[in-house]
Protein backbone atom coordinates (compact mmCIF):
# COMPACT_ATOMS: atom_id res chain seq x y z
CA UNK A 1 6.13 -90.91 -77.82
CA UNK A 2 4.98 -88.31 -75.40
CA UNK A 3 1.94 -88.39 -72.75
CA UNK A 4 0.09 -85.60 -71.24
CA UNK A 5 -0.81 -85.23 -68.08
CA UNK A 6 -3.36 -82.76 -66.25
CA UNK A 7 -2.63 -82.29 -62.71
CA UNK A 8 -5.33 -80.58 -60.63
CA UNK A 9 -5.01 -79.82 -57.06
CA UNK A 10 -7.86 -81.12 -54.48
CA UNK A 11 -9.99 -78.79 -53.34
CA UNK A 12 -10.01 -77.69 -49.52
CA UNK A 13 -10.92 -80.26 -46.39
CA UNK A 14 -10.56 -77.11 -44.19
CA UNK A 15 -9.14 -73.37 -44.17
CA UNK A 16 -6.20 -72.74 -44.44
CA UNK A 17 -5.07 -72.15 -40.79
CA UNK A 18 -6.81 -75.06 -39.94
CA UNK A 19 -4.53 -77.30 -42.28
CA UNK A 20 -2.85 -80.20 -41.13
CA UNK A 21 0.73 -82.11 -41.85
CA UNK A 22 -0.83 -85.37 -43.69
CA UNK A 23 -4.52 -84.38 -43.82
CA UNK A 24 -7.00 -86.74 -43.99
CA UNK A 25 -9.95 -84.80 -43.51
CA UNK A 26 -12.65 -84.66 -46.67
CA UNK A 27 -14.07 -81.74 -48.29
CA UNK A 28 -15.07 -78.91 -46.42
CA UNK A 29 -18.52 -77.30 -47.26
CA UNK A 30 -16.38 -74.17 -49.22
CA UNK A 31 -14.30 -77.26 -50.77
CA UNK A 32 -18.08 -78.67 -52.20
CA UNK A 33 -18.87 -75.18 -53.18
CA UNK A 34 -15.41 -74.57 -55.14
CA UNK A 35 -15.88 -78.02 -56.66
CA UNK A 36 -19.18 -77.15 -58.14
CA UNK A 37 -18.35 -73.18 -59.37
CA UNK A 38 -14.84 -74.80 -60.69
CA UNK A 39 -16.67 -77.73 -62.49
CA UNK A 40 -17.09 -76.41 -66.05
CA UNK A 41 -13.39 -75.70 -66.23
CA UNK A 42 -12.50 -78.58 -65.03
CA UNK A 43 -15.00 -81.31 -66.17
CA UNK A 44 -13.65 -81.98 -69.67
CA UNK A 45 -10.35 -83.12 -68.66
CA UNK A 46 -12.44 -86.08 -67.55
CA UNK A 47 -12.06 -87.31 -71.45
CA UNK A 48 -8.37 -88.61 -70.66
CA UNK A 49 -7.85 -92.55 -71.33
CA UNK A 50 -6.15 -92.73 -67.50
CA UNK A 51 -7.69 -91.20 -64.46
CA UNK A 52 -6.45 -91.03 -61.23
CA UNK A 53 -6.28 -89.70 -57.51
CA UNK A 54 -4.15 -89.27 -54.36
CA UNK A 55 -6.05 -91.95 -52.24
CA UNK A 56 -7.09 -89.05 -49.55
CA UNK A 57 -10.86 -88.48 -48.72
CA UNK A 58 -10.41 -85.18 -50.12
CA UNK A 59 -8.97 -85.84 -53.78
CA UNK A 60 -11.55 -89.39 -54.14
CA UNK A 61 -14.07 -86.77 -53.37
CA UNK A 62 -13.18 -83.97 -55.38
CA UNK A 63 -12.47 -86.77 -58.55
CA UNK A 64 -15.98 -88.06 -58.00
CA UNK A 65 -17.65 -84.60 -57.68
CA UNK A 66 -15.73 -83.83 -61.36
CA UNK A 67 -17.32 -87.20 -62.94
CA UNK A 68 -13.07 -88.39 -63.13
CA UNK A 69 -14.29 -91.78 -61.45
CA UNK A 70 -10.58 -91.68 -60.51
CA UNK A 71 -8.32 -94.58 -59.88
CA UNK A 72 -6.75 -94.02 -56.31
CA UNK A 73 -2.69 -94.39 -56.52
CA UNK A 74 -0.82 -95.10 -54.29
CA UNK A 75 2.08 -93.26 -55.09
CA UNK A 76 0.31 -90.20 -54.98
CA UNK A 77 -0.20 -89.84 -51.71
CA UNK A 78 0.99 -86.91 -49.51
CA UNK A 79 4.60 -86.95 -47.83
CA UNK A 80 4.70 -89.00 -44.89
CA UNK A 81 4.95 -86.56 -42.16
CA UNK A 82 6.03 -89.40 -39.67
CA UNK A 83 4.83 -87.77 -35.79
CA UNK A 84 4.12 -84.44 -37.26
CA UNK A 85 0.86 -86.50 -38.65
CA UNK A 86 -2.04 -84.36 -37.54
CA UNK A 87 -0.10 -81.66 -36.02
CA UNK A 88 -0.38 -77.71 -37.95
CA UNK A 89 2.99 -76.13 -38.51
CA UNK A 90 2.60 -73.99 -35.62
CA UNK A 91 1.96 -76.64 -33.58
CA UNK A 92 5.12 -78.55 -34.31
CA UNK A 93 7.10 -74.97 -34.73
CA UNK A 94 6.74 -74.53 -31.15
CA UNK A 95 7.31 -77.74 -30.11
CA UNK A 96 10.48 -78.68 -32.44
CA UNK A 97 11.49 -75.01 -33.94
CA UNK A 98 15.20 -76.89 -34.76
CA UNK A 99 13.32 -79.42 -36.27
CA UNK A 100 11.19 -77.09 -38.60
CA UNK A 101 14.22 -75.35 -39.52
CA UNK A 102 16.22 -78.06 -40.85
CA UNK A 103 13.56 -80.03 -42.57
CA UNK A 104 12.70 -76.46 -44.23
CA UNK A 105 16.36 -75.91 -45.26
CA UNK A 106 17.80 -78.91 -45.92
CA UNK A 107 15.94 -81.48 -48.37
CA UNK A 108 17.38 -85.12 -47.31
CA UNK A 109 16.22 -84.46 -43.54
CA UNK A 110 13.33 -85.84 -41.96
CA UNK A 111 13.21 -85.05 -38.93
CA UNK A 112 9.90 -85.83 -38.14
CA UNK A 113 10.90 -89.64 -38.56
CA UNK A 114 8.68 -90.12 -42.02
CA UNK A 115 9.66 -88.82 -45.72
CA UNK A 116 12.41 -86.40 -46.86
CA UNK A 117 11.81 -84.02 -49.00
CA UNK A 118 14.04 -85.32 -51.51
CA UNK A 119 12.46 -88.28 -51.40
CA UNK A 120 8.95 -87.20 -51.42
CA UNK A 121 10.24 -85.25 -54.90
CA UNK A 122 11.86 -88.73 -56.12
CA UNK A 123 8.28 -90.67 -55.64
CA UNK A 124 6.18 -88.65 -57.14
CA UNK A 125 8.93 -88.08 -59.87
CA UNK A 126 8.84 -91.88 -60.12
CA UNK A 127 5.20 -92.59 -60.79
CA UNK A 128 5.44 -89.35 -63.20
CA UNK A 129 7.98 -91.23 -65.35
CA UNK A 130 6.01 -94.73 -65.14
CA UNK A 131 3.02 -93.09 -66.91
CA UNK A 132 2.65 -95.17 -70.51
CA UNK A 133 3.83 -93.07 -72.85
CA UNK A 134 1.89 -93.04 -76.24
CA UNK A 135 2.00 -90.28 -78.59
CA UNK A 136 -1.55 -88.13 -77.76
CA UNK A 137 -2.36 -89.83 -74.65
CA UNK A 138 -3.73 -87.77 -72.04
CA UNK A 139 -3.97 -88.52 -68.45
CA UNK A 140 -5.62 -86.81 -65.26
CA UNK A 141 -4.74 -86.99 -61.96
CA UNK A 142 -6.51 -85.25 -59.10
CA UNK A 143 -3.73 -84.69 -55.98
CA UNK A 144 -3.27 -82.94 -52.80
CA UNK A 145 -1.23 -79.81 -53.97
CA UNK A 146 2.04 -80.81 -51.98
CA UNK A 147 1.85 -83.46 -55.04
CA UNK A 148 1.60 -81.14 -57.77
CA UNK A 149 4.27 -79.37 -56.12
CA UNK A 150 6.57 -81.97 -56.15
CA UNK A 151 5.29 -82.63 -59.89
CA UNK A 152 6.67 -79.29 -60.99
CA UNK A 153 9.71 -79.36 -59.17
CA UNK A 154 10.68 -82.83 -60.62
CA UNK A 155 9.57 -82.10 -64.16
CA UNK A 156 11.39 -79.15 -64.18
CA UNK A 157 14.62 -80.30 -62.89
CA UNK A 158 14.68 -77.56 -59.73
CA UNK A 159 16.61 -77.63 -56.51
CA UNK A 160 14.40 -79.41 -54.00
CA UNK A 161 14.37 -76.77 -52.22
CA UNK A 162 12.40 -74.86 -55.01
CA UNK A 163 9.44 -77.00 -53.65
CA UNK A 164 8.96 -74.09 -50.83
CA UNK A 165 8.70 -70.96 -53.62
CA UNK A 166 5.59 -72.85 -55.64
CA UNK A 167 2.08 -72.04 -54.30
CA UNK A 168 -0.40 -74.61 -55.51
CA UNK A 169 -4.43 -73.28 -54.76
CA UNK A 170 -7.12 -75.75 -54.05
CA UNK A 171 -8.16 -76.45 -57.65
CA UNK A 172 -5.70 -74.90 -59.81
CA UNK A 173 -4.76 -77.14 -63.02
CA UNK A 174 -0.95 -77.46 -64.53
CA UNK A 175 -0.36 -80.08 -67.54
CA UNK A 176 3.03 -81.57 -68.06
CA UNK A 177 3.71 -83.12 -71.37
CA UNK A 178 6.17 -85.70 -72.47
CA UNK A 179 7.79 -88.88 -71.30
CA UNK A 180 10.06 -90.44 -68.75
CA UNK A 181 12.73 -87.99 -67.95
CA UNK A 182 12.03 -85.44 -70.27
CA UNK A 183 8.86 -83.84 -69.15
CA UNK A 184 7.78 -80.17 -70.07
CA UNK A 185 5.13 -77.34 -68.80
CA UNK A 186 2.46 -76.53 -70.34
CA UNK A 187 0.66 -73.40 -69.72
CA UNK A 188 -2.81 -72.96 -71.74
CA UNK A 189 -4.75 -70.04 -72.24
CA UNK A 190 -8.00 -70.37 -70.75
CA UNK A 191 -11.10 -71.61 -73.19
């Protein structure tokens, strides 16, 4: 029995030098606008049985705007950051550079006192394999892209440390197919 599930990344709360460890913010004006030009791509994945989101303004938002009426979950929230929370990379780079080097090299840190990477990877791997599995079943799931990230990286059975060489765009799509444990990617051509 296999499952499918359509992963698509949230669109912006705010540019990209502006972004922020465990962002809260909601959609941006150009979020609203990539929302609306994406749209026709996106809307009929809205036909799954199971919709959900990462329970962040921005992913509700950008479920709503694609008629999902998603589900928030829990488990699909963003790493916990711990007292990087709010802070950009270059802000905590020059406050903790030893810091940013370890939790970028080694996946079991955390040295800003919230999730590892590892375990980040092993939660979202977690509520992957939890899915109901039923042969033709198709599931969507709106997330911030450090989600889908960790989606791939799980799925695929990659080094943690993998999770740093995947770039994930505000509203790019991936679909992994299968069941607990044994998941696959699926790349489609577009319609």
């Amino acid at each position: 029995m296999n499952v499918r599930v359509s992963l698509v990344a949230a669109a912006r709360g705010s540019s990209l030098l502006a972004e922020r460890f465990d962002d809260d913010r909601p959609l941006d004006g150009a979020g609203w606008r990539a929302v609306e030009s994406a749209a026709h791509g996106l809307v009929p994945l809205g036909a799954a049985e199971l919709r959900y989101c990462s329970p962040s303004p921005r992913c509700r938002a950008t479920g709503q705007a694609l008629g999902y009426a998603p589900l928030a979950q829990p488990a699909l929230r963003d790493c916990d950051m711990g007292r990087w929370r709010g802070l950009t990379l270059a802000e905590v780079a020059q406050r903790e550079p030893g810091s940013v080097d370890l939790w970028l090299t080694d996946p079991c840190s955390s040295p800003h006192g919230g999730e590892s990477l590892l375990s980040f990877i092993s939660r979202i791997g977690g509520w992957l394999d939890s899915r109901p599995a039923d042969d033709g079943a198709a599931i969507v799931a709106v997330a911030e892209p450090s989600v889908v990230r960790a989606a791939l990286v799980y799925a695929l059975r990659a080094a943690p440390l993998t999770y740093w060489n995947v770039d994930v765009r505000p509203l790019s799509t991936i679909t992994l197919t299968g069941r607990s444990g044994d998941w696959h990617l699926c790349l489609q051509a577009p319609a």
